[in-house]
Protein backbone atom coordinates (compact mmCIF):
# COMPACT_ATOMS: atom_id res chain seq x y z
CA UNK A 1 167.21 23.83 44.24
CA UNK A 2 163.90 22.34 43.57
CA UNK A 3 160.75 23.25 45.34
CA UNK A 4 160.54 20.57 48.26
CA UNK A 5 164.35 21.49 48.89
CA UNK A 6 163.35 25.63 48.73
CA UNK A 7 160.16 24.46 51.19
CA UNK A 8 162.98 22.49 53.25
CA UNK A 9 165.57 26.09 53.70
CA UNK A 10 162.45 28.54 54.96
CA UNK A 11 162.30 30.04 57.81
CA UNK A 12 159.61 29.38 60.48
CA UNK A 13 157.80 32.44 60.01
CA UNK A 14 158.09 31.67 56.11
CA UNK A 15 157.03 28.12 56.38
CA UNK A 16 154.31 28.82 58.57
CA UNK A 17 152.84 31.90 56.36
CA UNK A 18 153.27 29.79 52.82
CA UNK A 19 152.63 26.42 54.19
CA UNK A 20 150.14 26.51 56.92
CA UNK A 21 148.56 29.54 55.15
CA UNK A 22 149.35 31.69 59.04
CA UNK A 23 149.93 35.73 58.67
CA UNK A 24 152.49 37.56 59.76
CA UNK A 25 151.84 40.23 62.63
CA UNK A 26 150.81 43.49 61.57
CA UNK A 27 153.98 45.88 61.24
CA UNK A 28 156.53 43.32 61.71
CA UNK A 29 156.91 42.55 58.04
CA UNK A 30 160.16 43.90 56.86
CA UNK A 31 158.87 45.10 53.74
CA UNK A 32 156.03 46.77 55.01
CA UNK A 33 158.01 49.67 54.63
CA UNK A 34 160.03 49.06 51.73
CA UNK A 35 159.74 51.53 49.67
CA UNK A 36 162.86 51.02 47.20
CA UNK A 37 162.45 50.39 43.68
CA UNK A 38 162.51 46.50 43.22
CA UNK A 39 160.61 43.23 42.19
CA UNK A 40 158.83 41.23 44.72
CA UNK A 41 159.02 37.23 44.18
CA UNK A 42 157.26 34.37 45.83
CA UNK A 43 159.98 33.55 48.63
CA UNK A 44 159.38 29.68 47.48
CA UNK A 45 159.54 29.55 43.79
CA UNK A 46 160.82 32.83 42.91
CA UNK A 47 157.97 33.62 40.43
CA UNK A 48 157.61 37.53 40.00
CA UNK A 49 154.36 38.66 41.64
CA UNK A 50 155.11 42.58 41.92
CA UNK A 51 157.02 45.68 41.42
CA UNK A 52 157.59 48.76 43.40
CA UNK A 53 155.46 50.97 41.19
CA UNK A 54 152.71 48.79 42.16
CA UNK A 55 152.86 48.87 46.22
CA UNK A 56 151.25 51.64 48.18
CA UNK A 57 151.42 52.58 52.03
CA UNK A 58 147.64 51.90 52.91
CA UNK A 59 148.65 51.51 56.50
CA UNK A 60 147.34 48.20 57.21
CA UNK A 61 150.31 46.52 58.57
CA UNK A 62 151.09 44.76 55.75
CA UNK A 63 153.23 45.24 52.53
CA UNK A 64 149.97 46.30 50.11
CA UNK A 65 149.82 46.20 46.16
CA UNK A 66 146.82 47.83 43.99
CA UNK A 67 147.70 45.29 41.03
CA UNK A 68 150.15 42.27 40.20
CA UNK A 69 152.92 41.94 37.25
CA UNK A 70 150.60 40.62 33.99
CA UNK A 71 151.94 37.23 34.34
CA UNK A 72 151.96 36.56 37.76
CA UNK A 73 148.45 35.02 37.52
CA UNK A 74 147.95 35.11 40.92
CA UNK A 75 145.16 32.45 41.83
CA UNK A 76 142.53 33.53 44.31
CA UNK A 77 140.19 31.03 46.63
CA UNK A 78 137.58 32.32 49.08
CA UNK A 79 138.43 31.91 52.67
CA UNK A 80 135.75 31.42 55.00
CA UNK A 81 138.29 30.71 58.01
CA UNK A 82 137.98 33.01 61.52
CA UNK A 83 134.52 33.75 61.08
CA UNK A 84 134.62 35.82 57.91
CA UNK A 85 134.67 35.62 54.04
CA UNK A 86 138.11 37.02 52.39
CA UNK A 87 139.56 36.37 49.19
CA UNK A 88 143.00 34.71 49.41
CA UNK A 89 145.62 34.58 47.33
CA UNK A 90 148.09 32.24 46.47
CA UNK A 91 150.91 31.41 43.60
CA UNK A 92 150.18 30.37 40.82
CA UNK A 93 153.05 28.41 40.39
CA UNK A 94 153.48 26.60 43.67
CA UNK A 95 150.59 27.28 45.86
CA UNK A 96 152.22 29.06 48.63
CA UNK A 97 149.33 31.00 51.07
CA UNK A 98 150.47 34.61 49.88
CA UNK A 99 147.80 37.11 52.25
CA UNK A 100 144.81 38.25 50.90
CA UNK A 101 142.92 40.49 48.38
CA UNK A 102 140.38 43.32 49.11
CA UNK A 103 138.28 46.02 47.55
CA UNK A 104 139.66 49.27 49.28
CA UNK A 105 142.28 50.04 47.58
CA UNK A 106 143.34 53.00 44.98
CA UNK A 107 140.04 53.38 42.54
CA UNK A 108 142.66 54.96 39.88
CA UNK A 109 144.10 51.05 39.77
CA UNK A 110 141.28 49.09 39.99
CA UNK A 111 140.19 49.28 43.47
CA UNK A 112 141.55 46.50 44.64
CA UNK A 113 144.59 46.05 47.89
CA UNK A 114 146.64 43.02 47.99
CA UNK A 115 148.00 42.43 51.01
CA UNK A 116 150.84 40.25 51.47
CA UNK A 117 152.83 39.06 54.51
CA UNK A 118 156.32 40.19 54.02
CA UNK A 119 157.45 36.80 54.42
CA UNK A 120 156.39 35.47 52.05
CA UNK A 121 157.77 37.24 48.93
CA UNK A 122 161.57 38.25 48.39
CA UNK A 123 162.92 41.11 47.33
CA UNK A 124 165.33 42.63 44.98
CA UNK A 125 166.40 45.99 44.57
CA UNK A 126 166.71 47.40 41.00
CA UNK A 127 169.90 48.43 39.84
């Protein structure tokens, strides 16, 4: 399936998060509370963004990550939208609105918490 066909099969709540770059509602996600071992993958292109080891419960509503997988190369763009200046993120590979990236995160990796609307990523449970 190519991407405009993967953009085609998304749910609202998917299309509107990756597409119209929306957000989720805090603690409806359904992998806010994930806490399985797994990858995470952009929901549109299936590039790998994160692992298990790398999410964190910071209680924000949202699924949150302290760091992403080496080559996921995620691309960041400062949002000025609703009155305040974040830093969003987005895929590298096909440009879907991810969440956002902040600086309060776990100092031992880096400082820094990604959070990401559960709908957009996918998720696969290791083996």
């Amino acid at each position: 399936m190519n991407i405009k066909e993967r953009i085609a099969a998304l749910s609202d709540l998917s299309y509107y998060v990756t597409q119209q770059n929306g957000t989720e509602r805090p603690f409806t996600g359904v992998l806010d509370k994930e806490y399985r071992r797994g990858t995470y993958f952009c929901i549109v292109c299936d590039k790998k963004l994160f692992t298990s080891q790398m999410k964190f419960n910071s209680g924000c509503g949202w699924p949150a990550f302290h760091s992403e997988v080496h080559d996921a190369e995620i691309t960041r763009i400062i949002d000025t939208s609703h009155g305040m200046t974040r830093v969003e993120v987005r895929c590298s590979a096909c440009d879907a609105h991810l969440g956002h990236v902040f600086n309060d995160g776990p100092r031992q990796h880096g400082g820094e918490r990604y959070c990401i609307n559960s709908a957009a990523m996918r998720f696969e449970v290791e083996e």
